[in-house]
N, C-alpha and C. Protein backbone atom coordinates (compact mmCIF):
# COMPACT_ATOMS: atom_id res chain seq x y z
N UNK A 1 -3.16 58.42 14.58
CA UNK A 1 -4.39 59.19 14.62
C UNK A 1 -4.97 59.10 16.03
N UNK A 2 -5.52 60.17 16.35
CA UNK A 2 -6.11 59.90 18.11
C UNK A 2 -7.39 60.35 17.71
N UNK A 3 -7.95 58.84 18.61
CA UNK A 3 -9.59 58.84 18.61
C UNK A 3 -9.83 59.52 19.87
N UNK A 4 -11.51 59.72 19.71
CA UNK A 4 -11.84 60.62 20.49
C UNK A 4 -12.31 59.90 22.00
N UNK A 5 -12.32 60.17 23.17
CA UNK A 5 -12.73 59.17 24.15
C UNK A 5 -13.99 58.28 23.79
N UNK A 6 -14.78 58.65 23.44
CA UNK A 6 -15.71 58.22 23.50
C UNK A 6 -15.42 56.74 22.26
N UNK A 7 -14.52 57.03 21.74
CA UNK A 7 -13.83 55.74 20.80
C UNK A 7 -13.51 54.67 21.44
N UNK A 8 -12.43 55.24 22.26
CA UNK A 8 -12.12 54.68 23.54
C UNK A 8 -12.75 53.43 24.08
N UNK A 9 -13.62 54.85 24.83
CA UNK A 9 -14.75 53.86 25.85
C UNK A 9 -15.64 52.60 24.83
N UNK A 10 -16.22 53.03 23.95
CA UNK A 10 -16.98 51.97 22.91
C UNK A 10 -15.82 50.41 22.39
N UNK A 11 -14.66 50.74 22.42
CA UNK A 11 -13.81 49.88 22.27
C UNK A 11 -13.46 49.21 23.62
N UNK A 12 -13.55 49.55 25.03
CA UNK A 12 -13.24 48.79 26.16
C UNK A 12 -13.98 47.75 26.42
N UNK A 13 -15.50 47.91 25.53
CA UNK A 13 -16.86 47.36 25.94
C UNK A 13 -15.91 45.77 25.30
N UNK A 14 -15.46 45.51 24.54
CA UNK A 14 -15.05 44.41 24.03
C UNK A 14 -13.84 43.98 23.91
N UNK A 15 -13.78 42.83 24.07
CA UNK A 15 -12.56 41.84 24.44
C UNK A 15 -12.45 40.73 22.88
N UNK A 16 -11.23 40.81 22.61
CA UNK A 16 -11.73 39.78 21.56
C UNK A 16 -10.60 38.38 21.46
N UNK A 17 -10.97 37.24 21.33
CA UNK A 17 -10.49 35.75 21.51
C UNK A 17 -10.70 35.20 20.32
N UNK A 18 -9.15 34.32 20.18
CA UNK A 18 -10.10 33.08 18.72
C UNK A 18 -11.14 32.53 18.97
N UNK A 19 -11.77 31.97 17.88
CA UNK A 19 -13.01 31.34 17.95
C UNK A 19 -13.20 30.45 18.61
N UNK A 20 -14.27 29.40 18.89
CA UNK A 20 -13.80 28.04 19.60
C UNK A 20 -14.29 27.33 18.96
N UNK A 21 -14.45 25.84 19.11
CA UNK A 21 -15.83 24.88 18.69
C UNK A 21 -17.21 25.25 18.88
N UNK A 22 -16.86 25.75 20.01
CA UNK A 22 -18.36 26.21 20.84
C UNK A 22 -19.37 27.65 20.28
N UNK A 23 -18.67 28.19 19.54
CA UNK A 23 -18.87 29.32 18.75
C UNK A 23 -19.26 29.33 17.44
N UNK A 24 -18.75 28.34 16.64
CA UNK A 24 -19.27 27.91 15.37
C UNK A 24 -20.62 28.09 15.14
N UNK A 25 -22.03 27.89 15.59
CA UNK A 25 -22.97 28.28 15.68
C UNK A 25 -23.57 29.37 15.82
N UNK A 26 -22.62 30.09 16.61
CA UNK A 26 -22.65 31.43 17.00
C UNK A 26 -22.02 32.02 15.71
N UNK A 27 -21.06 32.33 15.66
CA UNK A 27 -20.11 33.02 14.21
C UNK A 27 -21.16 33.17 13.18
N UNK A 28 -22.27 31.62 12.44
CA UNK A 28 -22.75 31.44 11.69
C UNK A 28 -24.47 32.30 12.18
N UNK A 29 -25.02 32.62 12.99
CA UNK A 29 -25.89 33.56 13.68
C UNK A 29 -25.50 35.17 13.30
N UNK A 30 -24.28 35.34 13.82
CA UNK A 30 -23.64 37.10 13.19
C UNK A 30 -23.96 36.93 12.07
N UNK A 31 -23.04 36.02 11.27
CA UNK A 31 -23.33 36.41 9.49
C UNK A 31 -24.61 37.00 9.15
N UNK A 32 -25.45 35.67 9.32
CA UNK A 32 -26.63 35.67 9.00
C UNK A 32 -27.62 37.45 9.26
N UNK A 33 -27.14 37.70 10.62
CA UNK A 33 -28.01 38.95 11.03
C UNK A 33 -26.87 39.96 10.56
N UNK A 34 -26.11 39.80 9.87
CA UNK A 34 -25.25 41.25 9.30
C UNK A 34 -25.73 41.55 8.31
N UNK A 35 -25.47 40.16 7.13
CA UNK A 35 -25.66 40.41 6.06
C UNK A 35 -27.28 40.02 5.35
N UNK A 36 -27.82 40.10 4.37
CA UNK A 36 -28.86 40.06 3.51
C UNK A 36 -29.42 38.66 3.09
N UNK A 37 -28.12 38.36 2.71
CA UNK A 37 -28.39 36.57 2.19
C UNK A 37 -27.10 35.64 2.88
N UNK A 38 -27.36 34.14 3.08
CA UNK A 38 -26.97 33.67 3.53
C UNK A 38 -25.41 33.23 3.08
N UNK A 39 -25.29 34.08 2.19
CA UNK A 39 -23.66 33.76 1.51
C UNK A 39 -22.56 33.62 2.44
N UNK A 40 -22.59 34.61 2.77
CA UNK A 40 -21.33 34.78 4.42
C UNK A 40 -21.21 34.10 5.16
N UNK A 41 -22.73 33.72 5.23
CA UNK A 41 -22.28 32.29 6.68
C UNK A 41 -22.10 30.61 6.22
N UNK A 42 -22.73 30.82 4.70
CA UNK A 42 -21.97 29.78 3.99
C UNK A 42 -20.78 29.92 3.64
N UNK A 43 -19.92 31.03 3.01
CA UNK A 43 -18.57 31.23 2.88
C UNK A 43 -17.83 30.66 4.33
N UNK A 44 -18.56 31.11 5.47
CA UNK A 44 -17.78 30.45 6.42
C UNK A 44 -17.58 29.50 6.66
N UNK A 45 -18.43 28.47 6.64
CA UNK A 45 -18.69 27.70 6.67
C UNK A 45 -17.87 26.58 5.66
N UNK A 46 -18.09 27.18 4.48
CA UNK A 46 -16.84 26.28 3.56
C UNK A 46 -15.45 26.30 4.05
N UNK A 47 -15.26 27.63 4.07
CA UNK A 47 -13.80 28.26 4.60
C UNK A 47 -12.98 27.12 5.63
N UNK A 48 -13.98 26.49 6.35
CA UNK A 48 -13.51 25.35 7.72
C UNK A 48 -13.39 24.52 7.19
N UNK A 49 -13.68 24.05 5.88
CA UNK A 49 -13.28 22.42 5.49
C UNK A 49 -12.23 22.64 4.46
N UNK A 50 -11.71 23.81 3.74
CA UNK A 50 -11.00 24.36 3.20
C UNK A 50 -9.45 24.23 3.28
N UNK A 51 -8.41 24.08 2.87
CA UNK A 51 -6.58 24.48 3.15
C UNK A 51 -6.47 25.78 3.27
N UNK A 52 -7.31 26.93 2.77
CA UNK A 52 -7.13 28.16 3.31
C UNK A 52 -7.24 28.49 4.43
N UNK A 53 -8.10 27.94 5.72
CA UNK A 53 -8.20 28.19 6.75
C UNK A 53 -7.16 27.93 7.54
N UNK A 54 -6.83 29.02 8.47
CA UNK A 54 -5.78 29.09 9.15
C UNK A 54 -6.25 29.03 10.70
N UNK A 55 -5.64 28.28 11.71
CA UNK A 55 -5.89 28.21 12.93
C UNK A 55 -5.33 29.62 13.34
N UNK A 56 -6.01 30.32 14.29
CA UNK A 56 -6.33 31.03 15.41
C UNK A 56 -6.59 32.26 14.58
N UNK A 57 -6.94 32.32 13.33
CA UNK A 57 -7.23 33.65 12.26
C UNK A 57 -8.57 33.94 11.90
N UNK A 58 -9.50 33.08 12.90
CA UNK A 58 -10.55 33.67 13.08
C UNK A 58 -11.52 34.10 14.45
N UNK A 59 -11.55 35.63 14.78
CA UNK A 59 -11.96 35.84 15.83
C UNK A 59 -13.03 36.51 16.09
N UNK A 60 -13.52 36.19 17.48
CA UNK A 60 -14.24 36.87 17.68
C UNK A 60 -14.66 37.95 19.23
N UNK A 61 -15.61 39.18 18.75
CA UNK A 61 -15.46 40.14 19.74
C UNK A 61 -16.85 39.39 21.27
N UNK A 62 -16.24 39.18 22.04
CA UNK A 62 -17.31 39.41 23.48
C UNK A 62 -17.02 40.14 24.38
N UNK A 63 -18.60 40.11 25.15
CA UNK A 63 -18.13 41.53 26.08
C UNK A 63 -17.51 41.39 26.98
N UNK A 64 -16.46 42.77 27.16
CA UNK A 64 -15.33 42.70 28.20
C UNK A 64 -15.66 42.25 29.44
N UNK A 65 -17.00 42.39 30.07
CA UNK A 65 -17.03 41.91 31.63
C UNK A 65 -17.70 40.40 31.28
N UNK A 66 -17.82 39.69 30.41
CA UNK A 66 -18.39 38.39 30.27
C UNK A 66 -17.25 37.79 29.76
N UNK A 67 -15.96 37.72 29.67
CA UNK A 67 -15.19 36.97 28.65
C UNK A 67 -15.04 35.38 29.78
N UNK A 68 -15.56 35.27 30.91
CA UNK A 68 -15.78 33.26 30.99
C UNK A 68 -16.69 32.93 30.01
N UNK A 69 -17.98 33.28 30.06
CA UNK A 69 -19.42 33.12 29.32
C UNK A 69 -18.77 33.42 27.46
N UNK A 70 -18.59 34.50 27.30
CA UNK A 70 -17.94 35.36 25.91
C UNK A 70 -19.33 34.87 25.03
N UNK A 71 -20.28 35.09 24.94
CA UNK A 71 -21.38 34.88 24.07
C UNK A 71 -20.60 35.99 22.56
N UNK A 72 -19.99 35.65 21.58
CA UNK A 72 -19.77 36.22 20.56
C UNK A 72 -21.00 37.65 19.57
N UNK A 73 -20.33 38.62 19.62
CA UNK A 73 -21.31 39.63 19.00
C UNK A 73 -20.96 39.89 17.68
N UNK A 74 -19.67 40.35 17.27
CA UNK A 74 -18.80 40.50 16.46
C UNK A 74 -17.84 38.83 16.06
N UNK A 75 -17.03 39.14 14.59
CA UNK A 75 -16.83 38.25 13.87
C UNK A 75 -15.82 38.83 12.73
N UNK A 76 -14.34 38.62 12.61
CA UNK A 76 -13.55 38.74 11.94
C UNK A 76 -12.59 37.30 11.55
N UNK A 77 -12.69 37.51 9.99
CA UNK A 77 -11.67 35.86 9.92
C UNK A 77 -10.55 36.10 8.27
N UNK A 78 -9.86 35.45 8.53
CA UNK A 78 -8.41 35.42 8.01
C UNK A 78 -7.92 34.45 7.43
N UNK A 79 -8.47 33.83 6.06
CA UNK A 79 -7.68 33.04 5.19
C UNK A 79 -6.86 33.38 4.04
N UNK A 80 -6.24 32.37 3.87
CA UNK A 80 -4.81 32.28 3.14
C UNK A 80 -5.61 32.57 1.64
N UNK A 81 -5.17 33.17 0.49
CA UNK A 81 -5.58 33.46 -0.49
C UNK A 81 -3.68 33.97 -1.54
N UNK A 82 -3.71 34.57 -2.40
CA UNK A 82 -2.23 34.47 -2.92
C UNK A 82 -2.50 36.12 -4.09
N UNK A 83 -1.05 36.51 -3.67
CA UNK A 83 -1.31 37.84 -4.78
C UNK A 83 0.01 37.03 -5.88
N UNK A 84 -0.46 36.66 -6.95
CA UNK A 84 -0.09 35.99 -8.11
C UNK A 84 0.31 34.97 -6.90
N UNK A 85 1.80 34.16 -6.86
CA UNK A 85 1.73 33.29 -6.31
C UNK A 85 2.67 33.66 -5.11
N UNK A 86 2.60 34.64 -4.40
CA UNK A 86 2.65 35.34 -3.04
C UNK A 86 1.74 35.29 -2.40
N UNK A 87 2.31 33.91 -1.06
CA UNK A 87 1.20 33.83 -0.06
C UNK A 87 0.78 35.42 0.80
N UNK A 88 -0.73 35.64 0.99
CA UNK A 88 -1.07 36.48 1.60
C UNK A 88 -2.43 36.09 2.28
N UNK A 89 -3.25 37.14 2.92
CA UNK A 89 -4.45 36.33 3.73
C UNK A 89 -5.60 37.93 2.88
N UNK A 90 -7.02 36.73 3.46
CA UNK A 90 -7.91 37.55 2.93
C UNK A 90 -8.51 37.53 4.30
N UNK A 91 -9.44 39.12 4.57
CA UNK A 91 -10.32 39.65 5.38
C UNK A 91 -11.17 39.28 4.78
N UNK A 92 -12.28 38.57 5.41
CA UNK A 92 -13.47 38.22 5.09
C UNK A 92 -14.10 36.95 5.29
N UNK A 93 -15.60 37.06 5.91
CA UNK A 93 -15.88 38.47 6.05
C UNK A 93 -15.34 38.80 7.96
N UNK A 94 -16.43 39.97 7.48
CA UNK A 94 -16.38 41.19 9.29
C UNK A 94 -17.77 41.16 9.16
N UNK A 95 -18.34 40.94 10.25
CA UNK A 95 -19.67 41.29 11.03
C UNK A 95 -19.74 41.35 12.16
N UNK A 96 -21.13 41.86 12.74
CA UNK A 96 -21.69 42.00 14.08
C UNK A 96 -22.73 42.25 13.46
N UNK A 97 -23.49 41.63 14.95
CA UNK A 97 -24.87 41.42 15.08
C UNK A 97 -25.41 43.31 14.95
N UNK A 98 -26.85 43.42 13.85
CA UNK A 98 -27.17 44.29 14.13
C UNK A 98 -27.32 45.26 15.54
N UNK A 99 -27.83 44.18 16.47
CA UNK A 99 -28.25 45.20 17.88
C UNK A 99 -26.32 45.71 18.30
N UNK A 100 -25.14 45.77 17.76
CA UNK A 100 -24.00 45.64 18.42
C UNK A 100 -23.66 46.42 17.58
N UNK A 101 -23.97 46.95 16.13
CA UNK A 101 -22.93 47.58 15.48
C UNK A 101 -23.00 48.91 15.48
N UNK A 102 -21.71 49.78 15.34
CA UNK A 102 -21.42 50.97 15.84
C UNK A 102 -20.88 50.93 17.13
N UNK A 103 -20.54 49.89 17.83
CA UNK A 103 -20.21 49.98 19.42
C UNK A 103 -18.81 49.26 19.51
N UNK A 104 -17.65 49.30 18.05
CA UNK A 104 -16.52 48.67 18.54
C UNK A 104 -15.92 47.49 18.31
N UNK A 105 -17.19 47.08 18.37
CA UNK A 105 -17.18 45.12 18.69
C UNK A 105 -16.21 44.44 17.18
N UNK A 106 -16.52 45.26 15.72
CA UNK A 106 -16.01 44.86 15.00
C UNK A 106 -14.61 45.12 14.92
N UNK A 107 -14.47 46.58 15.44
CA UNK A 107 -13.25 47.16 15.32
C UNK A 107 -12.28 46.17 16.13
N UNK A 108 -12.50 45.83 17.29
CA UNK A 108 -12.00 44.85 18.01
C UNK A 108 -11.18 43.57 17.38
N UNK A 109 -12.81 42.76 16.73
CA UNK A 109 -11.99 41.67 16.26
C UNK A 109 -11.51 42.03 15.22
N UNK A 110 -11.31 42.77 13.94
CA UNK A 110 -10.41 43.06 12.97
C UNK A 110 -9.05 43.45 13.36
N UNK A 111 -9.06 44.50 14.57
CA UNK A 111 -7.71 44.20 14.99
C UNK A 111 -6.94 43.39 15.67
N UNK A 112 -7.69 42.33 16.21
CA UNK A 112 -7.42 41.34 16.90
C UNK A 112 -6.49 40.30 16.30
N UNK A 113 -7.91 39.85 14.64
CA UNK A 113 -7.30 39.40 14.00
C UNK A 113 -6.22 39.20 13.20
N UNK A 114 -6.09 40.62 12.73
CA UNK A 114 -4.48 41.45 12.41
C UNK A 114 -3.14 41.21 12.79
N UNK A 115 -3.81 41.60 14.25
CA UNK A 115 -2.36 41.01 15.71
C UNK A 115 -1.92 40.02 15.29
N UNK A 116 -3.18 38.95 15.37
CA UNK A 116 -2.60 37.87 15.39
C UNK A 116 -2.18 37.09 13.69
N UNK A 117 -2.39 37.65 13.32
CA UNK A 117 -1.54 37.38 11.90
C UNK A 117 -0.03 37.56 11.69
N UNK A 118 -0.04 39.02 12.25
CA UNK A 118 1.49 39.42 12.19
C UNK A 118 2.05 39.00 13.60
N UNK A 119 1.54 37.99 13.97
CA UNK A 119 2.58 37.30 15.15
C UNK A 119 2.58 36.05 14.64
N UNK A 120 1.92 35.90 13.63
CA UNK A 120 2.10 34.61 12.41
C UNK A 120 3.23 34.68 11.66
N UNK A 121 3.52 35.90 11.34
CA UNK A 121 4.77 36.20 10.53
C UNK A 121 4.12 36.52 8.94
N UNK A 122 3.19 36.46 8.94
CA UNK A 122 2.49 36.99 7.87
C UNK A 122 2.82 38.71 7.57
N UNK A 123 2.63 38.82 6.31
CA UNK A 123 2.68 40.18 5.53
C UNK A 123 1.99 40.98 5.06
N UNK A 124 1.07 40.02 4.18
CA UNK A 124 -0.36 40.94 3.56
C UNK A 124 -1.26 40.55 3.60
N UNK A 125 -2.49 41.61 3.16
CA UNK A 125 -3.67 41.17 3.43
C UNK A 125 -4.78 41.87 2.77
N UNK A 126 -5.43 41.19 2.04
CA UNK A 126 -6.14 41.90 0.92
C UNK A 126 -7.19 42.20 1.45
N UNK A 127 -8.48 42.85 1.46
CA UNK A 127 -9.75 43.18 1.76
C UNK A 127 -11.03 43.62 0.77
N UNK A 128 -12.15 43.34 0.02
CA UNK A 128 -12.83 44.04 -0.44
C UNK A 128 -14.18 44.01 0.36
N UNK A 129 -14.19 45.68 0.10
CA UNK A 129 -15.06 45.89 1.54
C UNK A 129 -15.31 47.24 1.12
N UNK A 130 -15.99 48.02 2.18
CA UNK A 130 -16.16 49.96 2.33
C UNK A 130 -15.03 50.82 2.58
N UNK A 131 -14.62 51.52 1.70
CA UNK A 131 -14.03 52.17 1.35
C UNK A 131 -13.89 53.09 2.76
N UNK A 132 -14.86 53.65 3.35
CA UNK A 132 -14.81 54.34 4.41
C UNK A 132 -14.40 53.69 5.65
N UNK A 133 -14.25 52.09 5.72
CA UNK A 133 -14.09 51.90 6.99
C UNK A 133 -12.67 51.17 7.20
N UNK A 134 -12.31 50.42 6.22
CA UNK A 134 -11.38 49.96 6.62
C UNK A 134 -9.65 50.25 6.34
N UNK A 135 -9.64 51.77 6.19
CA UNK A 135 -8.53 52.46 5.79
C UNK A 135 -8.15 53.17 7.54
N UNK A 136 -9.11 52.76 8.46
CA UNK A 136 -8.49 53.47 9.82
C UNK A 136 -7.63 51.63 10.18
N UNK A 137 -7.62 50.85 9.72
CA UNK A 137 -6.63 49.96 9.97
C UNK A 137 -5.56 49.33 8.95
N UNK A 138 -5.31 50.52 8.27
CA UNK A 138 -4.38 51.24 7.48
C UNK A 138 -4.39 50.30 6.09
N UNK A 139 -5.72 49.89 6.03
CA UNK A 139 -5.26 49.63 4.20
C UNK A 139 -5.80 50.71 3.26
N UNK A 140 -4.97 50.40 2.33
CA UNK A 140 -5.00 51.32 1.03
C UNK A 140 -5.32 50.91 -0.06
N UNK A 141 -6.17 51.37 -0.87
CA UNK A 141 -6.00 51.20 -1.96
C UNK A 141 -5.09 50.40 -3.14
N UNK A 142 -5.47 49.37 -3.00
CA UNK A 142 -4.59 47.85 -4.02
C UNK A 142 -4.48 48.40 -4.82
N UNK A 143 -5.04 49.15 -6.11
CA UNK A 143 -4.61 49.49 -7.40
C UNK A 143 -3.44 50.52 -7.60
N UNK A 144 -3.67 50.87 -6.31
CA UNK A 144 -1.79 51.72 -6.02
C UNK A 144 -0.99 50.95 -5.45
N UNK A 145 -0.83 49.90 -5.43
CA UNK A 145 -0.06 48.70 -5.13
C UNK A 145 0.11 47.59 -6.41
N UNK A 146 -1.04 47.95 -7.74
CA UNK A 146 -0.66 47.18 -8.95
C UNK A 146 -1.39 45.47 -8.41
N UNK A 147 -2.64 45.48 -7.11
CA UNK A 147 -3.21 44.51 -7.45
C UNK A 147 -4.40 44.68 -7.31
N UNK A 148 -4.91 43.69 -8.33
CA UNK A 148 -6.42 43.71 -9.34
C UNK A 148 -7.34 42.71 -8.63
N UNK A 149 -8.19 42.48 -9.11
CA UNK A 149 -9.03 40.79 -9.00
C UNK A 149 -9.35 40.41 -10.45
N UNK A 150 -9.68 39.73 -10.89
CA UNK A 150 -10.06 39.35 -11.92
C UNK A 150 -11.72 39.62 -12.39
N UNK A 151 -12.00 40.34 -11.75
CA UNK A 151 -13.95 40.37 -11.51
C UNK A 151 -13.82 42.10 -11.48
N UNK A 152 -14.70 42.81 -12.11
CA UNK A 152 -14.54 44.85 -11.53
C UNK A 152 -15.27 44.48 -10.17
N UNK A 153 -14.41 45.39 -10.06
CA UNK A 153 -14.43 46.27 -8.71
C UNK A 153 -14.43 47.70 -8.26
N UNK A 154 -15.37 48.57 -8.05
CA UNK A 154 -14.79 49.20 -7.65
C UNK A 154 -13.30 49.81 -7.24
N UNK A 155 -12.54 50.48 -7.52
CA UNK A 155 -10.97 50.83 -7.39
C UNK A 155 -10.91 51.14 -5.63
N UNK A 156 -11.70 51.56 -5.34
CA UNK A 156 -11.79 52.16 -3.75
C UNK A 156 -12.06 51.01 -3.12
N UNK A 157 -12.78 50.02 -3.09
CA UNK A 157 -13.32 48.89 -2.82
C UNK A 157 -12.42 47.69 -2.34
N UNK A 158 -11.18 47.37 -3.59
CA UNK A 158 -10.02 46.64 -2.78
C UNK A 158 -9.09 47.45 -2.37
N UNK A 159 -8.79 47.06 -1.23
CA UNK A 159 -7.73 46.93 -0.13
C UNK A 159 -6.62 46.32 0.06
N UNK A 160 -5.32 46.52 0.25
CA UNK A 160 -4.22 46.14 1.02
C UNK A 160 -3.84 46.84 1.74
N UNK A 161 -2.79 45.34 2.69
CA UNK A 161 -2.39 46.23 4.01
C UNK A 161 -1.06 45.09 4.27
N UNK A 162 0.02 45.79 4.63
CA UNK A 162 1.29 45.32 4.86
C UNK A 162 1.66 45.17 6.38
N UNK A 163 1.29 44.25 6.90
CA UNK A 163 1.47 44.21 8.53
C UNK A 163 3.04 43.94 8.97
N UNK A 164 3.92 43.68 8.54
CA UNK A 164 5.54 44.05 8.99
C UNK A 164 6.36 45.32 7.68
N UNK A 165 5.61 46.09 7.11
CA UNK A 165 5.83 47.04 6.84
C UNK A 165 6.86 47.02 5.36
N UNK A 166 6.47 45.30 4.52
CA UNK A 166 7.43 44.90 3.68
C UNK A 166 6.66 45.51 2.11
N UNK A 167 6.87 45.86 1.24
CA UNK A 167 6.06 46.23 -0.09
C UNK A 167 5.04 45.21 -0.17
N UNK A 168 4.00 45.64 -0.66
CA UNK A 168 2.82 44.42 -0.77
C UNK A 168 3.21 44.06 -2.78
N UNK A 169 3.35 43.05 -2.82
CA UNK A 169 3.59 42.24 -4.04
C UNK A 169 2.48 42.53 -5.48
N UNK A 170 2.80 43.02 -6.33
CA UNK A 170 1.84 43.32 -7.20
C UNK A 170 1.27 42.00 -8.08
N UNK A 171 0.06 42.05 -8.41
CA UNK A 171 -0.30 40.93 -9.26
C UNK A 171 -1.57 41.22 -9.18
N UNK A 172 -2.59 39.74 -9.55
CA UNK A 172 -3.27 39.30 -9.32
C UNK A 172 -3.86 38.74 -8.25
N UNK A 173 -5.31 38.98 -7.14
CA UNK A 173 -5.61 38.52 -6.41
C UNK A 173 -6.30 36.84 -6.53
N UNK A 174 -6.10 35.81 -5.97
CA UNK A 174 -6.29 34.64 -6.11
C UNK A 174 -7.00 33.81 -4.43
N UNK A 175 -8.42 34.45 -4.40
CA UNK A 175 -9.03 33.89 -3.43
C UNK A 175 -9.07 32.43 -2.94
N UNK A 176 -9.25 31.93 -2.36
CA UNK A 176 -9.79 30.24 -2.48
C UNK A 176 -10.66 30.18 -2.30
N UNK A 177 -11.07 28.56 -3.19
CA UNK A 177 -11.81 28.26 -4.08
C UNK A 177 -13.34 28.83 -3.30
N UNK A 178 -13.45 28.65 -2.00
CA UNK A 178 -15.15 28.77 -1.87
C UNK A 178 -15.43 30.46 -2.10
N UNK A 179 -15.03 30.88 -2.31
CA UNK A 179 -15.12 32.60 -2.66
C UNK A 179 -15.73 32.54 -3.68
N UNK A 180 -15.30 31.84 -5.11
CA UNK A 180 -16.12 31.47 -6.02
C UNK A 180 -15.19 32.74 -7.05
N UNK A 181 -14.04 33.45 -7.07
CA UNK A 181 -13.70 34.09 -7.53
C UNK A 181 -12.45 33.52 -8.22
């Protein structure tokens, strides 16, 4: 698909790196100003003391001419979760700071994070999320893939996505444990 320049340009504004130590505070600041209630930045937060968490699968977007400084705007992360008992990873969550969104920053680290999954050797990757946004980084619709969650959902709502291009495994989705699902 070809974006339009101006896609482009809004995507140059950002550079995106794993997280650090030094960021943890920061990461937990995005949540907070993305979302409504403090769930997300507690999900993250569990996620780090967790066996699902995977080193360098969570990233984040700073701006391209600051990446010594990299003050984090954006926020994408990547744990291990299982479709029946096929290891796969879960998206979630994605944020950026209100004053930042619409400018890239997320798009960045979601694909960042991606990259660096499938240079993990990883395969799939589940998502529940907006239907409108996260099908330009090619997931589809799970229930045409034959996987569910155990909770309704919306059908448009979950997501898969096959990053070395292998069938995504049908079943049951099986979050860990701090998801609460």
């Amino acid at each position: 698909m070809t974006r339009p320049e101006s896609w482009r340009q809004m995507r140059s504004q950002w550079h995106a790196r794993p997280e650090r130590p030094d960021d943890i505070g920061r990461v937990r600041e995005i949540n907070l100003d993305a979302f409504d209630t403090s769930e997300e930045a507690d999900l993250v937060d569990a996620l780090r003391a967790d066996p699902a968490w995977i080193d360098g699968l969570s990233m984040v977007a700073v701006p391209a001419d600051d990446t010594a400084i990299g003050l984090p705007v954006g926020y994408a992360l990547l744990t291990r979760c299982h479709i029946d008992d096929v290891p796969a990873l879960c998206l979630a969550p994605c944020a950026v700071l209100g004053a930042h969104q619409r400018t890239g920053a997320g798009s960045v680290a979601i694909t960042a994070v991606l990259e660096a999954a499938r240079a993990k050797g990883e395969s799939a990757v589940v998502v529940l999320g907006h239907a409108g946004y996260y099908p330009r980084f090619g997931f589809a619709r799970a229930v045409d893939h034959g996987v569910r969650l155990s909770i309704e959902v919306p059908a448009e709502s979950l997501m898969v996505l096959s990053l070395d291009g292998s069938p995504i495994p049908a079943g049951m989705v099986r979050y860990a444990e701090p998801f609460g699902i």
